[in-house]
Protein backbone atom coordinates (compact mmCIF):
# COMPACT_ATOMS: atom_id res chain seq x y z
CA UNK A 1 -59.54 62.00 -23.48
CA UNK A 2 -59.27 59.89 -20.37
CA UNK A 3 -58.11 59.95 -16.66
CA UNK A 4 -55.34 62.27 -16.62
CA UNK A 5 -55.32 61.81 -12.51
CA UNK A 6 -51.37 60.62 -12.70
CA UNK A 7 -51.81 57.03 -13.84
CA UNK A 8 -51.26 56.19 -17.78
CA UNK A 9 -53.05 53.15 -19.01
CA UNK A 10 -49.45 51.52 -20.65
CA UNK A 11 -51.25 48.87 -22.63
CA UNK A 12 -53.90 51.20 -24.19
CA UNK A 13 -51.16 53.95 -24.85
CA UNK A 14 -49.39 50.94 -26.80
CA UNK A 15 -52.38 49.56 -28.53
CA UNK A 16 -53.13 53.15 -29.76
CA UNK A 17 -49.64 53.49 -31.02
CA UNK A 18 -49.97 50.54 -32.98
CA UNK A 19 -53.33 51.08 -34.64
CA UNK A 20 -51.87 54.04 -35.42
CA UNK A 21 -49.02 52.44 -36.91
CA UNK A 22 -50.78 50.40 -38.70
CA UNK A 23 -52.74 52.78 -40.48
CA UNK A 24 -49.55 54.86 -41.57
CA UNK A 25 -48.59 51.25 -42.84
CA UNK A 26 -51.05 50.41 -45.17
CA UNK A 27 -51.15 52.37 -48.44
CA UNK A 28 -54.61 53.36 -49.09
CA UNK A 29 -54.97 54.44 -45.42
CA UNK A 30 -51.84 56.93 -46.29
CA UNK A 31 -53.18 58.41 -49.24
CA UNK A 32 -56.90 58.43 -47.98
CA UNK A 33 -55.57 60.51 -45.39
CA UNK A 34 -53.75 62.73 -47.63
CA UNK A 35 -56.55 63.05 -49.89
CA UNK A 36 -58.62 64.06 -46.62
CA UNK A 37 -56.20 66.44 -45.37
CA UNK A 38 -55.90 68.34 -48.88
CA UNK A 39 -59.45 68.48 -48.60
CA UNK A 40 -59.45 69.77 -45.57
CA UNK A 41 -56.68 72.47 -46.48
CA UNK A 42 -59.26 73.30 -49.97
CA UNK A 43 -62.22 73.80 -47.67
CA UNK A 44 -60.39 75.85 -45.05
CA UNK A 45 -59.20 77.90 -48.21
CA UNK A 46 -62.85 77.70 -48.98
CA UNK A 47 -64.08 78.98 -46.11
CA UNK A 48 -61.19 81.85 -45.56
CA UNK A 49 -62.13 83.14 -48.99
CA UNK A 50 -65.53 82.90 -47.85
CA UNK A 51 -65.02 84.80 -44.73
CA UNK A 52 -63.17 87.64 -46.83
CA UNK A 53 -66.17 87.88 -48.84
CA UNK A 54 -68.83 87.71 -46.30
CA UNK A 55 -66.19 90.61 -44.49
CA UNK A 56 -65.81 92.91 -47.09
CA UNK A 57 -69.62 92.44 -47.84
CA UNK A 58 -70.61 93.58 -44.20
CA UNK A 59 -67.91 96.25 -44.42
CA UNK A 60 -69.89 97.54 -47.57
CA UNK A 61 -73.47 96.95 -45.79
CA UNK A 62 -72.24 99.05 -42.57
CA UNK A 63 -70.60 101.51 -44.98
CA UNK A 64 -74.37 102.03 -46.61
CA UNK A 65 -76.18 101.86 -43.57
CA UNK A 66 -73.87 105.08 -42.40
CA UNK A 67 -74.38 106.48 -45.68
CA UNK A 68 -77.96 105.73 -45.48
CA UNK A 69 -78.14 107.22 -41.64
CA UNK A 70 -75.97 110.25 -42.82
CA UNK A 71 -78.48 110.71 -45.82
CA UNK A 72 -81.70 110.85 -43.25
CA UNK A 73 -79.86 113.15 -40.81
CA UNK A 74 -79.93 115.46 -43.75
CA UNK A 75 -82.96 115.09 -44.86
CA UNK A 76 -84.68 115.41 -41.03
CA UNK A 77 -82.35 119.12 -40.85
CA UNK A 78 -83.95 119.98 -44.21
CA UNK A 79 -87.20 119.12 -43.07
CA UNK A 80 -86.43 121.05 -40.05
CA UNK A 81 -85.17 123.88 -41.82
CA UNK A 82 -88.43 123.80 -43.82
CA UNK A 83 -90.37 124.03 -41.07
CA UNK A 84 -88.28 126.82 -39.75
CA UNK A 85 -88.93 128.62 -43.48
CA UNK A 86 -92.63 127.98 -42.90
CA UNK A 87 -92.62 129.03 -39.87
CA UNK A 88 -90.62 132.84 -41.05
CA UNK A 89 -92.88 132.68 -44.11
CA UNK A 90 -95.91 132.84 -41.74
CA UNK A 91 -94.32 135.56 -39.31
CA UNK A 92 -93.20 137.30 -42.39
CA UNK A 93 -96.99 137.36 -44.15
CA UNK A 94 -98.05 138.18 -40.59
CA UNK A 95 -96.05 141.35 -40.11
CA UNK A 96 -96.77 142.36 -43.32
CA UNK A 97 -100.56 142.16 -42.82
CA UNK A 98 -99.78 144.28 -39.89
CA UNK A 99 -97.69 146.81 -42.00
CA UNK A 100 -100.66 147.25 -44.21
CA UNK A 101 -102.91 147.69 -41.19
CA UNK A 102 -100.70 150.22 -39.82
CA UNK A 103 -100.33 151.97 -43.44
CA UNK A 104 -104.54 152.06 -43.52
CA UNK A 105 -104.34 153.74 -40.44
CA UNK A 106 -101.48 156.15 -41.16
CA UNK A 107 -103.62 157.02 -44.01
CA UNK A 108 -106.72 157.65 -42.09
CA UNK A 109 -105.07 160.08 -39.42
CA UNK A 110 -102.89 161.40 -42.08
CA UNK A 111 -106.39 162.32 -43.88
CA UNK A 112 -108.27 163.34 -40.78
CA UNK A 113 -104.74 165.79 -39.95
CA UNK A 114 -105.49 167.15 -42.98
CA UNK A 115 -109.40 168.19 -42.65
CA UNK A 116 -108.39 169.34 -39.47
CA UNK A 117 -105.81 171.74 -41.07
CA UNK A 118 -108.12 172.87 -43.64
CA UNK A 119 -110.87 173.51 -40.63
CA UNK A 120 -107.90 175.52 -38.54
CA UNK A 121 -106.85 177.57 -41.64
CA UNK A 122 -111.19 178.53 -42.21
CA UNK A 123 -111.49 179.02 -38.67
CA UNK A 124 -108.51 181.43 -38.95
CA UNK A 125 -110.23 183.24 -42.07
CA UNK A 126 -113.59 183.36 -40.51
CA UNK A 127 -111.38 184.71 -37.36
CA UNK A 128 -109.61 187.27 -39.24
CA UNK A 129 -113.05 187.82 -40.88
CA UNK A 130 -115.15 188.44 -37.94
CA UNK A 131 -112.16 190.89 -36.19
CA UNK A 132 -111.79 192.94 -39.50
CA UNK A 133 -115.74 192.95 -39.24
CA UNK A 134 -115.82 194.07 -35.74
CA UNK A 135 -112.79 196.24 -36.78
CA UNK A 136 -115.13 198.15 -39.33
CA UNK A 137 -117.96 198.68 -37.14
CA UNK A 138 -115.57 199.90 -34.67
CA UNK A 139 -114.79 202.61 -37.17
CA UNK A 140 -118.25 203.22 -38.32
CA UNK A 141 -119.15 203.80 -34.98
CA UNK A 142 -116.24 206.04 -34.45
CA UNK A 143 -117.49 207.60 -37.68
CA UNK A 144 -120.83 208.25 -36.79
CA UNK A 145 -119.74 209.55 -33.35
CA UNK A 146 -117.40 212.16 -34.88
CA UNK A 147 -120.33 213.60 -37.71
């Protein structure tokens, strides 16, 4: 506003005063200033609903954007959890296939146990053949020897 260094221009401080008196005199300059400071007070009123709306609006917009980030944190853990259910599924089908492999082999020994068995037990009859064999030639012989 001016040189505020200790020194006040008198004459232009008085001059002011009276232009401004002057205005507040005349009529029109009154209500042309009242006129302008209602409009000012409507457009501030203006502007404050404005700036409530344009608020409440970015209020909303963040609310979404949180709903929005919520939404795709979700969705990446279900994603994630589908991955880890593909990921079972395939150890799953895995172990199974292994299962069966095991099962074809079970089956194989448990098959080859058995032919061995049935060899044993014909072993065992030839066995118990051969000694009743050598058991009647033992008596033939014994037989012979006594006649």
């Amino acid at each position: 506003m001016g040189d505020f260094s200790g020194t006040i221009d008198v004459e232009r401080l008085i001059s002011y005063g009276d232009d401004l008196i002057e205005v507040f005199m005349n009529r029109r300059d009154v209500n042309n200033f009242a006129l302008s400071l209602e409009g000012v007070k409507m457009l501030q009123s203006s502007c404050e609903a404005d700036f409530s709306e344009v608020k409440n609006l970015l209020e909303e917009y963040r609310r979404k954007i949180d709903e929005c980030k919520q939404r795709m944190d979700d969705a990446k853990s279900e994603v994630i959890a589908d991955a880890d259910i593909e990921f079972l599924q395939k150890e799953l089908d895995e172990e199974i296939q292994k299962e069966h492999l095991l099962k074809e082999e079970l089956r194989i020994v448990s098959d080859e146990i058995d032919d061995l068995e049935q060899q044993r037990v014909s072993i065992e009859e030839r066995r118990q053949f051969v000694k009743k064999l050598e058991k009647d030639d033992l008596r033939a012989q014994i037989w012979k020897q006594r006649k």
